[in-house]
C-alpha atoms as a PDB file:
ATOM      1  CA  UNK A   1      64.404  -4.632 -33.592  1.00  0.00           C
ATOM      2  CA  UNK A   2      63.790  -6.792 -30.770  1.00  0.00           C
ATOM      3  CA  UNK A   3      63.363 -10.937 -30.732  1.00  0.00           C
ATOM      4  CA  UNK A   4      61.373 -12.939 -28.142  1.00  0.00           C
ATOM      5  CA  UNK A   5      63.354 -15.541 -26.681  1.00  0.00           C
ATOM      6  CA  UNK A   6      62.965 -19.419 -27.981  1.00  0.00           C
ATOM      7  CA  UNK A   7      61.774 -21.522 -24.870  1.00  0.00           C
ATOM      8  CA  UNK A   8      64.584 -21.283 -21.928  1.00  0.00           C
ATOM      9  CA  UNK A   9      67.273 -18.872 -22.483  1.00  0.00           C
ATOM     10  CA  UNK A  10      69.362 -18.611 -19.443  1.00  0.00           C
ATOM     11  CA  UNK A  11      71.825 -16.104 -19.348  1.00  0.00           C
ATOM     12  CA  UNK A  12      74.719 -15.848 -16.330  1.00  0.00           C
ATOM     13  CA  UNK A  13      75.166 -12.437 -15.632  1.00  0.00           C
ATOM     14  CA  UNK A  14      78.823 -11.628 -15.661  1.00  0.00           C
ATOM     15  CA  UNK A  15      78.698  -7.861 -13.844  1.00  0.00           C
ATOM     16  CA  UNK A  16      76.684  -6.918 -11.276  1.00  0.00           C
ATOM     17  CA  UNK A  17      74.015  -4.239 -11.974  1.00  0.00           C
ATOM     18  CA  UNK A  18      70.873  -2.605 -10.545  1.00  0.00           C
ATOM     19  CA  UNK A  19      68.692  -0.766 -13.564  1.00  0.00           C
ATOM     20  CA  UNK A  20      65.797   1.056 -13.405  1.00  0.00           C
ATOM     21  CA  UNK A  21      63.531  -1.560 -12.189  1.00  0.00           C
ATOM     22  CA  UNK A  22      64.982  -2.315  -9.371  1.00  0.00           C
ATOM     23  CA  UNK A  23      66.184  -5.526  -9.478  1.00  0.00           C
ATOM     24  CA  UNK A  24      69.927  -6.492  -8.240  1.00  0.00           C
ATOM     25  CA  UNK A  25      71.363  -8.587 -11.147  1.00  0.00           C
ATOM     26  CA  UNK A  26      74.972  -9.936  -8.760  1.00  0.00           C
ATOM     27  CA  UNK A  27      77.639 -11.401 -11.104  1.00  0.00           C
ATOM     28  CA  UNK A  28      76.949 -15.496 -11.475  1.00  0.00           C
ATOM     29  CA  UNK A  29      73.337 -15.108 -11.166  1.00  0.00           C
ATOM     30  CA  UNK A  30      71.232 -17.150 -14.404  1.00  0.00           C
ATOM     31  CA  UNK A  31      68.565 -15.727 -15.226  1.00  0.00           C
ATOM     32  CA  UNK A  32      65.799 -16.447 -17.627  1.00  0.00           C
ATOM     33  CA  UNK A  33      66.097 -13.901 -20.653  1.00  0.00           C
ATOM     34  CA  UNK A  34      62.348 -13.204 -22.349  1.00  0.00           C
ATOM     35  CA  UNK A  35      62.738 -10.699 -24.949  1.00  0.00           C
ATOM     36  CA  UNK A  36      66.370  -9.626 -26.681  1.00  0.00           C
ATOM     37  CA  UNK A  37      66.647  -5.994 -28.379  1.00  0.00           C
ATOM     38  CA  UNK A  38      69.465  -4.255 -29.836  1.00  0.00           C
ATOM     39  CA  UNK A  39      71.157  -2.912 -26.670  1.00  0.00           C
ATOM     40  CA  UNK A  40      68.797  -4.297 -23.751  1.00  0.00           C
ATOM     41  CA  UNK A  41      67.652  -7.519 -22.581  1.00  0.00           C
ATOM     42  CA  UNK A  42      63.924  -8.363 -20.442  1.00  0.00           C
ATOM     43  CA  UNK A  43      64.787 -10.520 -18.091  1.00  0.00           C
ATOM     44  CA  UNK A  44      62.936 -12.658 -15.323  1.00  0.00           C
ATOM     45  CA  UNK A  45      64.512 -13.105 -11.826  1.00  0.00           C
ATOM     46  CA  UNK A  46      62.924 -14.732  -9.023  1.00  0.00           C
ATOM     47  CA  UNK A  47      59.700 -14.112 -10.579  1.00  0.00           C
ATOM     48  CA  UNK A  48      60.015 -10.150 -11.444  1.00  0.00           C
ATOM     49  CA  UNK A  49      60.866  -8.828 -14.671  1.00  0.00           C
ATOM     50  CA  UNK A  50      63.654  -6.300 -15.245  1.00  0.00           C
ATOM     51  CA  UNK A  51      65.635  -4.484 -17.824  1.00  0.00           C
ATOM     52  CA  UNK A  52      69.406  -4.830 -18.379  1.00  0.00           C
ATOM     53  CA  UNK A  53      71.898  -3.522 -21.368  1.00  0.00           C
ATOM     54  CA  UNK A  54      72.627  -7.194 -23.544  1.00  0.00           C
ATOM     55  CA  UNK A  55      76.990  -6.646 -22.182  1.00  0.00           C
ATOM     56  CA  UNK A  56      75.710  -8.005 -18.264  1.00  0.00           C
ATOM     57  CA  UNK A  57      74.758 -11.201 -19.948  1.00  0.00           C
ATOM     58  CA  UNK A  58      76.543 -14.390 -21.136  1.00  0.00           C
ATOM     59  CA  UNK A  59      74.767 -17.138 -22.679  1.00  0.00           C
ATOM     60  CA  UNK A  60      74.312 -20.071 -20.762  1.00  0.00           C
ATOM     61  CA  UNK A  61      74.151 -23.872 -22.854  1.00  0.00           C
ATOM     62  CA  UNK A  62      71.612 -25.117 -20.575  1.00  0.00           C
ATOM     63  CA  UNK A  63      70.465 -25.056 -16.594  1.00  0.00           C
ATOM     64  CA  UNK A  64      72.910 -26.342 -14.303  1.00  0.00           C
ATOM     65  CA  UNK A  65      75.700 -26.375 -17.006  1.00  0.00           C
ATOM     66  CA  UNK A  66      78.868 -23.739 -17.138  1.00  0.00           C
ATOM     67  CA  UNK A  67      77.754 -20.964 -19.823  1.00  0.00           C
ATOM     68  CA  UNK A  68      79.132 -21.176 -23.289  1.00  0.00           C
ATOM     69  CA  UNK A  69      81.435 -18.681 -24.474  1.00  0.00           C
ATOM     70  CA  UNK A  70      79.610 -15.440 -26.522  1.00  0.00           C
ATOM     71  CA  UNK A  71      82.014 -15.639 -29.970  1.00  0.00           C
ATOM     72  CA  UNK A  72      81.012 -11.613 -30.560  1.00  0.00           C
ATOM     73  CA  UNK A  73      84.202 -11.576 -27.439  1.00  0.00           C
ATOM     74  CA  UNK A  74      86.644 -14.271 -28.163  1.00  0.00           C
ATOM     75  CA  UNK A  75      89.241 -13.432 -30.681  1.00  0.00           C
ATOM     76  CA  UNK A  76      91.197 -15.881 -31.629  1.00  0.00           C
ATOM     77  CA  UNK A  77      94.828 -15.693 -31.637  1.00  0.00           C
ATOM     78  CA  UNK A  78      96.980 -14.968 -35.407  1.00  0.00           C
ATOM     79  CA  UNK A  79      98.897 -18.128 -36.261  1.00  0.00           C
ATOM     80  CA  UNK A  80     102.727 -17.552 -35.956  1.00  0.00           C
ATOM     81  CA  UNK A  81     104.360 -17.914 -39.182  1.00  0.00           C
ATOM     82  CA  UNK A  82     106.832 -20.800 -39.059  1.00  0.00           C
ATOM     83  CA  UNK A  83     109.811 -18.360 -39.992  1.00  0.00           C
ATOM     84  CA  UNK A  84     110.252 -15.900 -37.203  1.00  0.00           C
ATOM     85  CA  UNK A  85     113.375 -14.343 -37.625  1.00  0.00           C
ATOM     86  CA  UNK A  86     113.099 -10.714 -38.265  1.00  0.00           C
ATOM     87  CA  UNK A  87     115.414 -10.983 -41.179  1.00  0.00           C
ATOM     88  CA  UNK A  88     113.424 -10.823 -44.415  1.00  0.00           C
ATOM     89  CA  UNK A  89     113.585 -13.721 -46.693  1.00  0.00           C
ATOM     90  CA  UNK A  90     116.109 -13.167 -49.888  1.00  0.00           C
ATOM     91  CA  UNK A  91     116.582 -16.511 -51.995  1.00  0.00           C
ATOM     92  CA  UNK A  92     120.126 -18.042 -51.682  1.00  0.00           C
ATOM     93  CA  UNK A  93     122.547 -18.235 -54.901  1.00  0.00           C
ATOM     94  CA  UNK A  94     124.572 -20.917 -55.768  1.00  0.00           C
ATOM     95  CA  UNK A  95     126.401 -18.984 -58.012  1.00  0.00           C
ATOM     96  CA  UNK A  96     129.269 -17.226 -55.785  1.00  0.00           C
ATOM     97  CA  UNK A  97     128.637 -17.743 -52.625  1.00  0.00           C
ATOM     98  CA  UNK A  98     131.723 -15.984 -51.238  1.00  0.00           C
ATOM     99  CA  UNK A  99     129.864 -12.352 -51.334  1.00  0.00           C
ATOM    100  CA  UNK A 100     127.907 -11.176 -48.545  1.00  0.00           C
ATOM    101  CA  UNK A 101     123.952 -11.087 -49.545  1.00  0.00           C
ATOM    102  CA  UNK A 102     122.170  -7.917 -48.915  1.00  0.00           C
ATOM    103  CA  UNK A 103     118.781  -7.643 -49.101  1.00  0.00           C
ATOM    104  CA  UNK A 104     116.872  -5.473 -50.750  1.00  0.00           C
ATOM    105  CA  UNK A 105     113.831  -3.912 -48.876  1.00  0.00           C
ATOM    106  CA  UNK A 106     109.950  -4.392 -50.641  1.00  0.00           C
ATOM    107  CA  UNK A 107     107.456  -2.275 -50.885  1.00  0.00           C
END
């Protein structure tokens, strides 16, 4: 399956690379991205068109700008639960509280 790209899609590259064709892709260079398959990207560089895998590219939001973060890498973080003790949580009884709780392990 492969897409052509919509209009301008600039692309930073984030790791250098040198494919097949030739053409030196050097981390921070944009680059104009012209047709996006399943592992590979066409791309056009100083007027030549090369081949790169889809991983040497991060989307950029537009020319001149910082490039957006790709959300297929960021992971966000798990929220911490408010109760962090590693001391399970057993309800307290106001029955006799002189008696040492123990709790009792769930499955």
């Amino acid at each position: 399956m492969s897409t052509v790209a919509s209009e301008i899609d600039l692309f930073e590259v984030i790791a250098n690379y040198t494919g097949e064709s030739g053409i030196p892709l050097t981390k921070g260079d944009v680059v104009k991205v012209i047709k996006k398959e399943i592992v590979w990207f066409t791309f056009e560089k100083d007027g030549k068109t090369g081949k790169a895998p889809k991983g040497k590219f991060r989307k950029c939001s537009q020319a001149g700008q910082a490039p957006i973060q790709n959300n297929s890498t960021f992971q966000p973080k798990m929220p911490l639960s408010s109760n962090s003790t590693s001391q399970p949580n057993t309800p307290l009884s106001s029955n006799n509280t002189s008696q040492p709780k123990i709790p009792v392990p769930s499955n």
